[in-house]
C-alpha atoms as a PDB file:
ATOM      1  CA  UNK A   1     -11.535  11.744   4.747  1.00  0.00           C
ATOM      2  CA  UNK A   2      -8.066  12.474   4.376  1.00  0.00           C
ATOM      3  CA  UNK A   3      -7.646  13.459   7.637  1.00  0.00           C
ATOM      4  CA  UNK A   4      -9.296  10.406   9.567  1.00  0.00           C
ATOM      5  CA  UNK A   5      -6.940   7.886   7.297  1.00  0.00           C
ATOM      6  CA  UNK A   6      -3.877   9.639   8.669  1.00  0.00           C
ATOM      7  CA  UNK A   7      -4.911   9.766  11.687  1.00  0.00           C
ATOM      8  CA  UNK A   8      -6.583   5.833  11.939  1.00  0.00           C
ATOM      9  CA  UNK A   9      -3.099   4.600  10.398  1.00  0.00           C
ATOM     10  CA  UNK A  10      -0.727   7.114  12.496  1.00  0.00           C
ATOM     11  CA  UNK A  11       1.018   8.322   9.549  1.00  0.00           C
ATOM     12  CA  UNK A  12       2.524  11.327   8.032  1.00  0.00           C
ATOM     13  CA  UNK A  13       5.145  13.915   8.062  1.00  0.00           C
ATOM     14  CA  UNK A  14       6.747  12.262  11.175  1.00  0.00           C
ATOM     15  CA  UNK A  15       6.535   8.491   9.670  1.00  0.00           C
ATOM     16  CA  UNK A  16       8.093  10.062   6.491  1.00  0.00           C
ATOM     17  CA  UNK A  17      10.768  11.368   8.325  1.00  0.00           C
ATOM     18  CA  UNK A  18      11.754   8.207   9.635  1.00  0.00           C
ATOM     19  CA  UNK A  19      13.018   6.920   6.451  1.00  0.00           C
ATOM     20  CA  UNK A  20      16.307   6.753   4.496  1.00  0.00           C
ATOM     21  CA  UNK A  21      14.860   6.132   0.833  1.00  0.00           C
ATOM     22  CA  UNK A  22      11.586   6.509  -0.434  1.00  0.00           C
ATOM     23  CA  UNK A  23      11.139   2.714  -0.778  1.00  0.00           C
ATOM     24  CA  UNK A  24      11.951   2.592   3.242  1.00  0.00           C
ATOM     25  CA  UNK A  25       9.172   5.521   3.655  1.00  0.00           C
ATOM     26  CA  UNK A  26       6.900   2.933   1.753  1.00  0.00           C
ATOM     27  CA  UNK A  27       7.493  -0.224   3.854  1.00  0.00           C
ATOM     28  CA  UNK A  28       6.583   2.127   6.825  1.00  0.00           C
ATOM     29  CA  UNK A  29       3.280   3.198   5.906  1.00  0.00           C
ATOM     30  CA  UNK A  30       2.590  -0.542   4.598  1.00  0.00           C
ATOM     31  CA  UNK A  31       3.669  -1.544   7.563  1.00  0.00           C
ATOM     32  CA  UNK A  32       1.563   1.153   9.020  1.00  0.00           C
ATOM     33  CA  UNK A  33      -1.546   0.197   7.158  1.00  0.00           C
ATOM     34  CA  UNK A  34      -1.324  -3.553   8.348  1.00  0.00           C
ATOM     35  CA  UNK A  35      -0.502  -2.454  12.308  1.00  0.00           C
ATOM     36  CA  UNK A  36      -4.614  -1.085  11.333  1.00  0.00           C
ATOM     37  CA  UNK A  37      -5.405  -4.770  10.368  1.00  0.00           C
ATOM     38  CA  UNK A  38      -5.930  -3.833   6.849  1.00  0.00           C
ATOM     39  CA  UNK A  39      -4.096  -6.349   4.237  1.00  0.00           C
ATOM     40  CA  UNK A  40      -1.699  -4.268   1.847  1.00  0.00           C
ATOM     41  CA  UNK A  41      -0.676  -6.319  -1.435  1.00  0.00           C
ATOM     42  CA  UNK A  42       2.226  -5.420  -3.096  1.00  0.00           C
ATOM     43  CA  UNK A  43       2.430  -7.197  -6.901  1.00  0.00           C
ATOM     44  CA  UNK A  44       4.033  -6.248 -10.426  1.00  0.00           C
ATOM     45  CA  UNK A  45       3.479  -9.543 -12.396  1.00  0.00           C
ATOM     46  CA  UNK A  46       0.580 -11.552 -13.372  1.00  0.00           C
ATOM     47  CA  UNK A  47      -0.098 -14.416 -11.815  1.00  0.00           C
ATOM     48  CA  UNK A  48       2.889 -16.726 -11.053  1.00  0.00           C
ATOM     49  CA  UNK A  49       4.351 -15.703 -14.657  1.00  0.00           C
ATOM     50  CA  UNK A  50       6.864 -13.560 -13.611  1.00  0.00           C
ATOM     51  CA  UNK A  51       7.699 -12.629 -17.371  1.00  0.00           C
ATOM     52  CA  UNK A  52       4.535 -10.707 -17.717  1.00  0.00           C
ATOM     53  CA  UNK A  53       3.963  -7.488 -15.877  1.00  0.00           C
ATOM     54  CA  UNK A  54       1.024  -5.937 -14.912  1.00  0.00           C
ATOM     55  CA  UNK A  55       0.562  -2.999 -16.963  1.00  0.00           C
ATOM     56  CA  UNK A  56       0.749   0.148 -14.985  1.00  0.00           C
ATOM     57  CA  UNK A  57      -2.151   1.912 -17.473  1.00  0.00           C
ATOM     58  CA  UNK A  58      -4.670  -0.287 -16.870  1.00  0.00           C
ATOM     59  CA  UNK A  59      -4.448  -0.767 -13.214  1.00  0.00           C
ATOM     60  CA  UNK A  60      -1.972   0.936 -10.565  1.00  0.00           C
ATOM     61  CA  UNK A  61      -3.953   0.120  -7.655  1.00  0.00           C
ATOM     62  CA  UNK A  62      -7.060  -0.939  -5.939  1.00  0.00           C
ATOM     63  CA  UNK A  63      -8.783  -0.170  -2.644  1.00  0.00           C
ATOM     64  CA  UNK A  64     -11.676  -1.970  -0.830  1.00  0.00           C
ATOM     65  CA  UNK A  65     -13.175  -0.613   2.025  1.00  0.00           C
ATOM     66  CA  UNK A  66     -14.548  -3.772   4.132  1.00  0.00           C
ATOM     67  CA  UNK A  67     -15.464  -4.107   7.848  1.00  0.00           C
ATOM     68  CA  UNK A  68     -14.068  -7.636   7.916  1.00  0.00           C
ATOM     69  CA  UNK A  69     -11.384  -7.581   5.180  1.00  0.00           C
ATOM     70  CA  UNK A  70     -10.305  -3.892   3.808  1.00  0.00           C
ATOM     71  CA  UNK A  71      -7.793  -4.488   1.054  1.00  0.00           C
ATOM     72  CA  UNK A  72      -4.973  -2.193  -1.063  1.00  0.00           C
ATOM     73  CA  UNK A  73      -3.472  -3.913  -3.574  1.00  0.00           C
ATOM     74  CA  UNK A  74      -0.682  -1.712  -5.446  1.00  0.00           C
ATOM     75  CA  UNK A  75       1.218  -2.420  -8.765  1.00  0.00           C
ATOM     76  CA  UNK A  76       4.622  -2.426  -8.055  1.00  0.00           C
ATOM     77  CA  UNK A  77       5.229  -2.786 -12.463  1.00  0.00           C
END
């Protein structure tokens, strides 16, 4: 399974390399994962209250696998 999601979002070793920091290797493969139509949500707060943070133990991120709308969400707290 591995393999196919590197290879359906072109990623890797040579996207990695691309990258000056690891925050720049992220925005790639986000950028990456949307170029494969599927919406990448970045968040660390809840709501529009941006004085409470998600809380990294109870969720740090959240796939759905959807024909029409596949979805990662990722807690950025």
């Amino acid at each position: 399974m591995a393999a196919a999601i590197v290879e359906r979002l072109k990623i890797g070793f040579h996207l990695s390399s691309k990258a000056d920091s690891w925050r720049e290797n992220l925005t790639l493969h986000f950028e990456a994962a949307e170029e494969a139509r599927i919406l990448v949500m970045r968040n660390g707060i809840v709501g529009n209250n941006v004085r409470r943070k998600l809380v990294f133990r109870r969720v740090s991120g959240i796939a759905l696998s959807d024909e029409y709308a596949p979805l990662v969400f990722i807690n950025l707290a």
